[in-house]
N, C-alpha and C. Protein backbone atom coordinates (compact mmCIF):
# COMPACT_ATOMS: atom_id res chain seq x y z
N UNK A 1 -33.87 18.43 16.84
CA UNK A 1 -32.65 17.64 16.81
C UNK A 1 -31.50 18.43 17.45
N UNK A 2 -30.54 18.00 18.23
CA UNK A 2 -29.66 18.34 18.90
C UNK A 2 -28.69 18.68 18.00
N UNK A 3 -27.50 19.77 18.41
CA UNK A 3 -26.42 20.59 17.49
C UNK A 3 -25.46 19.90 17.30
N UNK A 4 -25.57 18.87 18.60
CA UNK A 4 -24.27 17.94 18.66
C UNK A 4 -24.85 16.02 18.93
N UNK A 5 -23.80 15.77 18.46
CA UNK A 5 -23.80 14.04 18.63
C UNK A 5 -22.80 14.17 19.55
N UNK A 6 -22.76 12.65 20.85
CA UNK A 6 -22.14 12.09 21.90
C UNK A 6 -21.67 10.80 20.53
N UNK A 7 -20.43 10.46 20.65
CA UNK A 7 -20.11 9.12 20.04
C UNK A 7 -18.99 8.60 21.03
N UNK A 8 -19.14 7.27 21.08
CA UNK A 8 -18.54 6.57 22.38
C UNK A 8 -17.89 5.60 21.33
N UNK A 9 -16.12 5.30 21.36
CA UNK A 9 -15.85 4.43 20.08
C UNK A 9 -15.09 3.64 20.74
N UNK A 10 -14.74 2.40 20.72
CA UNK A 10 -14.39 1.64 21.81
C UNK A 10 -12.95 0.84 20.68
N UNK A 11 -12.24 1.59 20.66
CA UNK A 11 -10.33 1.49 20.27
C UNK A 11 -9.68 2.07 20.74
N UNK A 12 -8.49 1.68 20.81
CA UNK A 12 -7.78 2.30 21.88
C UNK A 12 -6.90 3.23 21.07
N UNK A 13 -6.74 3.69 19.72
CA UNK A 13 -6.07 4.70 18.63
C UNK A 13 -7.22 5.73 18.53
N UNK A 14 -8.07 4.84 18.21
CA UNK A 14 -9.18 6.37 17.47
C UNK A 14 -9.06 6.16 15.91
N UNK A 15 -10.13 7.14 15.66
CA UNK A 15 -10.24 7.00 13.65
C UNK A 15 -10.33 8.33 13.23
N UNK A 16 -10.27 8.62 12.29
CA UNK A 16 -9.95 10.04 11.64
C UNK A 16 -10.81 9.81 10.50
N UNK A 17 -12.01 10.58 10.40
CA UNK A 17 -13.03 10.69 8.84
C UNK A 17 -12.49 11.68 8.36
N UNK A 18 -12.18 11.40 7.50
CA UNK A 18 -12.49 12.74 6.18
C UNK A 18 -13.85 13.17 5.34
N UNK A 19 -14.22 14.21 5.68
CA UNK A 19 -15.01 14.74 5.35
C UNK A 19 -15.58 15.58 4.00
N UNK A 20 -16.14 16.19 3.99
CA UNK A 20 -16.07 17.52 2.69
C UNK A 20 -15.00 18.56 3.17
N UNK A 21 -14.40 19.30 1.73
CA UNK A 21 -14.24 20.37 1.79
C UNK A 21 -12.95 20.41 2.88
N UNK A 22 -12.10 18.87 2.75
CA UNK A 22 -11.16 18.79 3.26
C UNK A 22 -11.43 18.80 4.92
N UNK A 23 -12.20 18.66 6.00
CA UNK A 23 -12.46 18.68 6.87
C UNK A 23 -12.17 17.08 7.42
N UNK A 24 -11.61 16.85 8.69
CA UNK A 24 -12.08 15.71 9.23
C UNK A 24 -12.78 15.83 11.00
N UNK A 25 -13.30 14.31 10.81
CA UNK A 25 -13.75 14.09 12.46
C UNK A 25 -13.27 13.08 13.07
N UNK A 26 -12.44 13.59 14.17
CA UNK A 26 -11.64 12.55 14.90
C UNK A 26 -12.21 12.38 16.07
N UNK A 27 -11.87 10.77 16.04
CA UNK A 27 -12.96 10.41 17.41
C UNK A 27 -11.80 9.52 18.30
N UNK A 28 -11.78 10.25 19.53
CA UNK A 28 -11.12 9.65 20.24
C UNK A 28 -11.23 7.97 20.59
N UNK A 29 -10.17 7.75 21.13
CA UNK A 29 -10.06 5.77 21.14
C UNK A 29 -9.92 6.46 22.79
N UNK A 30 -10.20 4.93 23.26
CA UNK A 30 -10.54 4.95 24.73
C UNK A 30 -9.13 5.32 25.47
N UNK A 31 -8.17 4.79 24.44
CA UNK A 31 -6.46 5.17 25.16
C UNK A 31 -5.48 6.25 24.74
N UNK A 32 -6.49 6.96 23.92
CA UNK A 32 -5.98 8.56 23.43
C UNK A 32 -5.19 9.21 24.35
N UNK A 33 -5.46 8.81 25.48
CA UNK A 33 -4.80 9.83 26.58
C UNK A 33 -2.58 8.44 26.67
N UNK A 34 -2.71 7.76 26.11
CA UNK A 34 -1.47 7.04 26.47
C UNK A 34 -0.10 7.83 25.18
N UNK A 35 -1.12 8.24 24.23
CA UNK A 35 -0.73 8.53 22.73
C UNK A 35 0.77 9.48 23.41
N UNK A 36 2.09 8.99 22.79
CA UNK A 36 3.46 9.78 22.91
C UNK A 36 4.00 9.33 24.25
N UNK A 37 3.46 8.23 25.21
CA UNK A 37 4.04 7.80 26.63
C UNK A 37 4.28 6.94 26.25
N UNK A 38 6.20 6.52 26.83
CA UNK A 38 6.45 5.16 26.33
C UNK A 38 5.42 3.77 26.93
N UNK A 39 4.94 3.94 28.16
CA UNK A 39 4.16 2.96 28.83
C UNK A 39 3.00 4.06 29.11
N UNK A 40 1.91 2.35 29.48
CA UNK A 40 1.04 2.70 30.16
C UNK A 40 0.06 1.81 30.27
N UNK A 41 -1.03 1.99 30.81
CA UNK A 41 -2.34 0.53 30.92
C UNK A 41 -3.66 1.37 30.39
N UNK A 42 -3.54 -0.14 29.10
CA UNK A 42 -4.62 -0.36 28.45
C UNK A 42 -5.99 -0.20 29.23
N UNK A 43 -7.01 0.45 28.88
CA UNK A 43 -8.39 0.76 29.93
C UNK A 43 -9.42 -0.21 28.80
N UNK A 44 -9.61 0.09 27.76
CA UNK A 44 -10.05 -1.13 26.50
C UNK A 44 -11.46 -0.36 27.00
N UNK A 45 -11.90 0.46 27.38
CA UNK A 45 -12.99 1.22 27.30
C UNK A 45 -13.61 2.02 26.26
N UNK A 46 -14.50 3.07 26.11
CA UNK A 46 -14.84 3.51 25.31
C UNK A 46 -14.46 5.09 25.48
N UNK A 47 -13.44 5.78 24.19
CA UNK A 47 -13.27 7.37 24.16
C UNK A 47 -14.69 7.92 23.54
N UNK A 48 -14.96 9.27 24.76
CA UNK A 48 -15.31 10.05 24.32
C UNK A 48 -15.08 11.39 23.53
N UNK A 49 -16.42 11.38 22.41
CA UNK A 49 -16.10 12.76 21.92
C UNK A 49 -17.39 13.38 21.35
N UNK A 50 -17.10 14.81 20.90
CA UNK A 50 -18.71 15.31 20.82
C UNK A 50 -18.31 16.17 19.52
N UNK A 51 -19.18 15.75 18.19
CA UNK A 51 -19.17 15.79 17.29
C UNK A 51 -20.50 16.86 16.84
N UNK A 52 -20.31 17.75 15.62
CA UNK A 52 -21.12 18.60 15.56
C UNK A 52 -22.26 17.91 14.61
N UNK A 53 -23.16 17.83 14.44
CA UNK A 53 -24.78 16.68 13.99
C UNK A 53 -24.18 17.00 12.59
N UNK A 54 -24.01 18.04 11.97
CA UNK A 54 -23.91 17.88 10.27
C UNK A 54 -22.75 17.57 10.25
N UNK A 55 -21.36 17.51 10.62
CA UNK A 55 -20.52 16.68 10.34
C UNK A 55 -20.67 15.35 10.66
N UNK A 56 -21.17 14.93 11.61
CA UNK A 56 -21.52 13.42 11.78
C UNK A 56 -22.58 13.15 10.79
N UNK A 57 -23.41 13.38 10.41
CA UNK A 57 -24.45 12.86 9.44
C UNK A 57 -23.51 12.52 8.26
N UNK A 58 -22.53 13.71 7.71
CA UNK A 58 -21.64 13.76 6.42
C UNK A 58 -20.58 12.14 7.00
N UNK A 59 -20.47 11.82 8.26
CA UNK A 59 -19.68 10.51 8.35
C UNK A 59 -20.48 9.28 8.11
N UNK A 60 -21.72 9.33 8.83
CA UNK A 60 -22.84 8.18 8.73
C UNK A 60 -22.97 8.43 6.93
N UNK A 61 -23.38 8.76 6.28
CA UNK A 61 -23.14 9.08 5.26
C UNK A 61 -22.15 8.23 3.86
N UNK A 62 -20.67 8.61 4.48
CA UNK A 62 -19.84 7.94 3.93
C UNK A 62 -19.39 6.75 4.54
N UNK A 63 -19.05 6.88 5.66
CA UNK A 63 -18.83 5.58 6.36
C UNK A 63 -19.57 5.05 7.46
N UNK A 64 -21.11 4.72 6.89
CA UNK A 64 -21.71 4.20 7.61
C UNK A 64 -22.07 3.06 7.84
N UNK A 65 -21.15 1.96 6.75
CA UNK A 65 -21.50 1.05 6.70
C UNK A 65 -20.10 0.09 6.77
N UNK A 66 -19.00 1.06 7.89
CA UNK A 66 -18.12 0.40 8.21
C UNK A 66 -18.13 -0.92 9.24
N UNK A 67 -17.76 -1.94 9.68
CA UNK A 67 -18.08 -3.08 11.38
C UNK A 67 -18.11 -2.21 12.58
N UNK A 68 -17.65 -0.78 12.87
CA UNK A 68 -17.73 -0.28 13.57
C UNK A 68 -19.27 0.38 14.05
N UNK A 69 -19.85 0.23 12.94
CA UNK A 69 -21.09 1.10 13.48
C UNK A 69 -22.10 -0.06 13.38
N UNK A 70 -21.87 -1.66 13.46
CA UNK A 70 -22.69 -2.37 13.54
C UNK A 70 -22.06 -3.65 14.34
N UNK A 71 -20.80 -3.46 14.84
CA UNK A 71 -20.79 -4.52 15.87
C UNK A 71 -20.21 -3.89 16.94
N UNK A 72 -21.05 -2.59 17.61
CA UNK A 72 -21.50 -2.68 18.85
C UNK A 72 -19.74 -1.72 19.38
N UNK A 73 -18.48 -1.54 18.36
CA UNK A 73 -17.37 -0.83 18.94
C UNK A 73 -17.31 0.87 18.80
N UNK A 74 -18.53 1.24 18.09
CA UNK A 74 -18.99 3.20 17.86
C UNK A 74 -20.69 3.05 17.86
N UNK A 75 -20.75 3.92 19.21
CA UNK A 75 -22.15 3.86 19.64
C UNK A 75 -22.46 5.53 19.51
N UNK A 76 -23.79 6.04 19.32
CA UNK A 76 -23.59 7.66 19.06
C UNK A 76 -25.08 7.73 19.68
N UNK A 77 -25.70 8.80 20.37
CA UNK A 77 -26.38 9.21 21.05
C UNK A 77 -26.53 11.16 20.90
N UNK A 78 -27.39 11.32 20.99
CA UNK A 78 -27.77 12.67 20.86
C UNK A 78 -27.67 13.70 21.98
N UNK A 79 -27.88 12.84 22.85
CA UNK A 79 -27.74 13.09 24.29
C UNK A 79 -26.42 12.52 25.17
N UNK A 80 -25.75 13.33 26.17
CA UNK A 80 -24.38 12.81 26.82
C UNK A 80 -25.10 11.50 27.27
N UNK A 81 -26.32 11.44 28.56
CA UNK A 81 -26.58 10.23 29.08
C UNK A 81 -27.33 8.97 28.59
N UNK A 82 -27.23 9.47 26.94
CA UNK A 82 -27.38 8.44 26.16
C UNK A 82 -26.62 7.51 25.92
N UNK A 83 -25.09 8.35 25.59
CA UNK A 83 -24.21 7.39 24.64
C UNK A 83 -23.28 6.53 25.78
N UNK A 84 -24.13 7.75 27.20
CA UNK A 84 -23.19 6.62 28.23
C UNK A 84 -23.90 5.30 28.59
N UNK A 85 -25.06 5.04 28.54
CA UNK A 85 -26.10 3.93 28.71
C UNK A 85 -25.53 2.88 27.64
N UNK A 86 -25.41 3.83 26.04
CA UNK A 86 -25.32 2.50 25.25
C UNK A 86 -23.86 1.83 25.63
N UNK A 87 -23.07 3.12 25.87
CA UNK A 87 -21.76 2.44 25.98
C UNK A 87 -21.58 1.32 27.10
N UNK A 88 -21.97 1.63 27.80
CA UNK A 88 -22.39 0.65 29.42
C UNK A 88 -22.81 -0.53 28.58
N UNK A 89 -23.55 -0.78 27.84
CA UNK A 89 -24.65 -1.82 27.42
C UNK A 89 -23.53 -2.63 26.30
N UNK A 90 -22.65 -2.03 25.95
CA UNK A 90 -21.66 -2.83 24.83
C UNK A 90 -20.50 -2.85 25.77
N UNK A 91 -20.55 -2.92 27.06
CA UNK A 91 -19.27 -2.85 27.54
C UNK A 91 -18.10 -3.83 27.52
N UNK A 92 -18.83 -5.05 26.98
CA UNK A 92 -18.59 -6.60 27.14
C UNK A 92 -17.94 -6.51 25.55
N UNK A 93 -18.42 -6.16 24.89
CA UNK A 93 -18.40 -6.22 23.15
C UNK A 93 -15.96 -5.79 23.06
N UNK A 94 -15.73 -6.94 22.52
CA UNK A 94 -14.31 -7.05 22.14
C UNK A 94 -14.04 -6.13 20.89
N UNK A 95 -13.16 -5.24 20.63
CA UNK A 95 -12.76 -4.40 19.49
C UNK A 95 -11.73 -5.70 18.89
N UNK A 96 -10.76 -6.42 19.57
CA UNK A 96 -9.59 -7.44 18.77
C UNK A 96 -8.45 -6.69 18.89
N UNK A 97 -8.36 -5.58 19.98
CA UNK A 97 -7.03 -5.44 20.38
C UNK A 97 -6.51 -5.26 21.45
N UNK A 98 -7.27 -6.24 22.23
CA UNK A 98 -7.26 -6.22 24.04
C UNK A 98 -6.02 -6.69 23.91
N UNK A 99 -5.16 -5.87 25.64
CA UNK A 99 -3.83 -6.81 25.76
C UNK A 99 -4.04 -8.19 26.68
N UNK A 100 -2.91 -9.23 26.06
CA UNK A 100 -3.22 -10.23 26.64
C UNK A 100 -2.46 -10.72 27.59
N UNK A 101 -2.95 -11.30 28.95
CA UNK A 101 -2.27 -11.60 29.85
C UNK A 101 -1.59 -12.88 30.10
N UNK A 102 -0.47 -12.98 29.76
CA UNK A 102 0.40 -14.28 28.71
C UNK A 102 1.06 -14.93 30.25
N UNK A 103 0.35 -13.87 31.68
CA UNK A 103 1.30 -14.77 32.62
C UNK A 103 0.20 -15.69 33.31
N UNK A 104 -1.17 -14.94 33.34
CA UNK A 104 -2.48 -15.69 34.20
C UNK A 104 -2.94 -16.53 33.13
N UNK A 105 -3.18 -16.46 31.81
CA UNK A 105 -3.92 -17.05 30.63
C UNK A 105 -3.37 -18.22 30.60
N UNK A 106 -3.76 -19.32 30.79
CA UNK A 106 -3.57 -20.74 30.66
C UNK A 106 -3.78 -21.23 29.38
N UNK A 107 -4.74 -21.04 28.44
CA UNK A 107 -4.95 -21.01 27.44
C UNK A 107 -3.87 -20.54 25.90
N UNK A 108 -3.13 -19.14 26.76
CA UNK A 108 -2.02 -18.59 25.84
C UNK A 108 -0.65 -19.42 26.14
N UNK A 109 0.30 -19.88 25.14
CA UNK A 109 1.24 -20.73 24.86
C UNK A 109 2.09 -19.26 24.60
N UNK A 110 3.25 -19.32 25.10
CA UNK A 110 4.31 -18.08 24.43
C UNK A 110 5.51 -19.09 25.61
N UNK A 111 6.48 -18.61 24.59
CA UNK A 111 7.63 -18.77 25.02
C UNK A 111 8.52 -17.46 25.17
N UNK A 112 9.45 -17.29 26.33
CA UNK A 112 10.26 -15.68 26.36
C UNK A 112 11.72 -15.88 25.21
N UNK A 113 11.58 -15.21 24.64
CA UNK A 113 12.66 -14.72 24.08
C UNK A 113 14.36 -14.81 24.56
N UNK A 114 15.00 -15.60 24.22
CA UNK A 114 16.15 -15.49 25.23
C UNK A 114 16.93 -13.90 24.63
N UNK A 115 17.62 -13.44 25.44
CA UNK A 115 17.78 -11.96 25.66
C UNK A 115 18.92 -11.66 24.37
N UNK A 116 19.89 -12.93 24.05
CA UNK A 116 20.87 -12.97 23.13
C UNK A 116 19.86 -12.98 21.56
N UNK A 117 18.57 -13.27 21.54
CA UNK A 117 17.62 -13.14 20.16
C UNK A 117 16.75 -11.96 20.46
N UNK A 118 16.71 -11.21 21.22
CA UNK A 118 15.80 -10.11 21.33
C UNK A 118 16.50 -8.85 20.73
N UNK A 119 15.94 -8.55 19.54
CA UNK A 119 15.91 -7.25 18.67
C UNK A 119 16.18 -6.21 19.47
């Protein structure tokens, strides 16, 4: 068995486990890199990160039976050109916090804000 796990987690924040012994494992979100910039564009992809096998087991463990590890948005692989295959293979799979495009979307109804009610 390999020393390390590949986990591919497809949010654009990321999640933070807590572990034993006060330890956590943070797994990057696909837009980790926007984190403290006032702007920037959403990629809605999957962050990588590489996790050591007994702290990930201690997460599968406690939170293994979160929607994340069964609808297809945290994929984990043992191998790098594993977790990139699965991630490829869920690439389609929605997390529910895509941005939405309120000017092409025909479907989305919004009205603008007149500038004298904007906070």
């Amino acid at each position: 068995m390999s020393d390390l796990v590949h986990v591919r987690l497809k949010h654009p924040h990321g999640i933070v486990f807590d572990i034993s012994n006060g330890r956590k494992v943070s797994l990057y979100g696909s837009d980790f890199h926007l984190r403290g910039l006032e702007k920037g564009t959403l990629t809605c992809g999957f962050g990588k990160t590489t996790v050591p096998a007994d702290d990930w087991e201690e997460v599968l463990q406690a939170y293994g039976k979160m929607p994340h590890f069964t609808n297809g948005t945290l994929v984990y692989e043992t191998d790098y050109a594993s977790a990139e295959d699965s991630a490829d293979e869920k690439s389609a799979v929605k997390h529910g916090l895509e941005p939405v495009d309120t000017k092409n979307d025909k479907t989305i109804k919004t009205e603008e804000v007149p500038a004298s009610e904007a906070a």
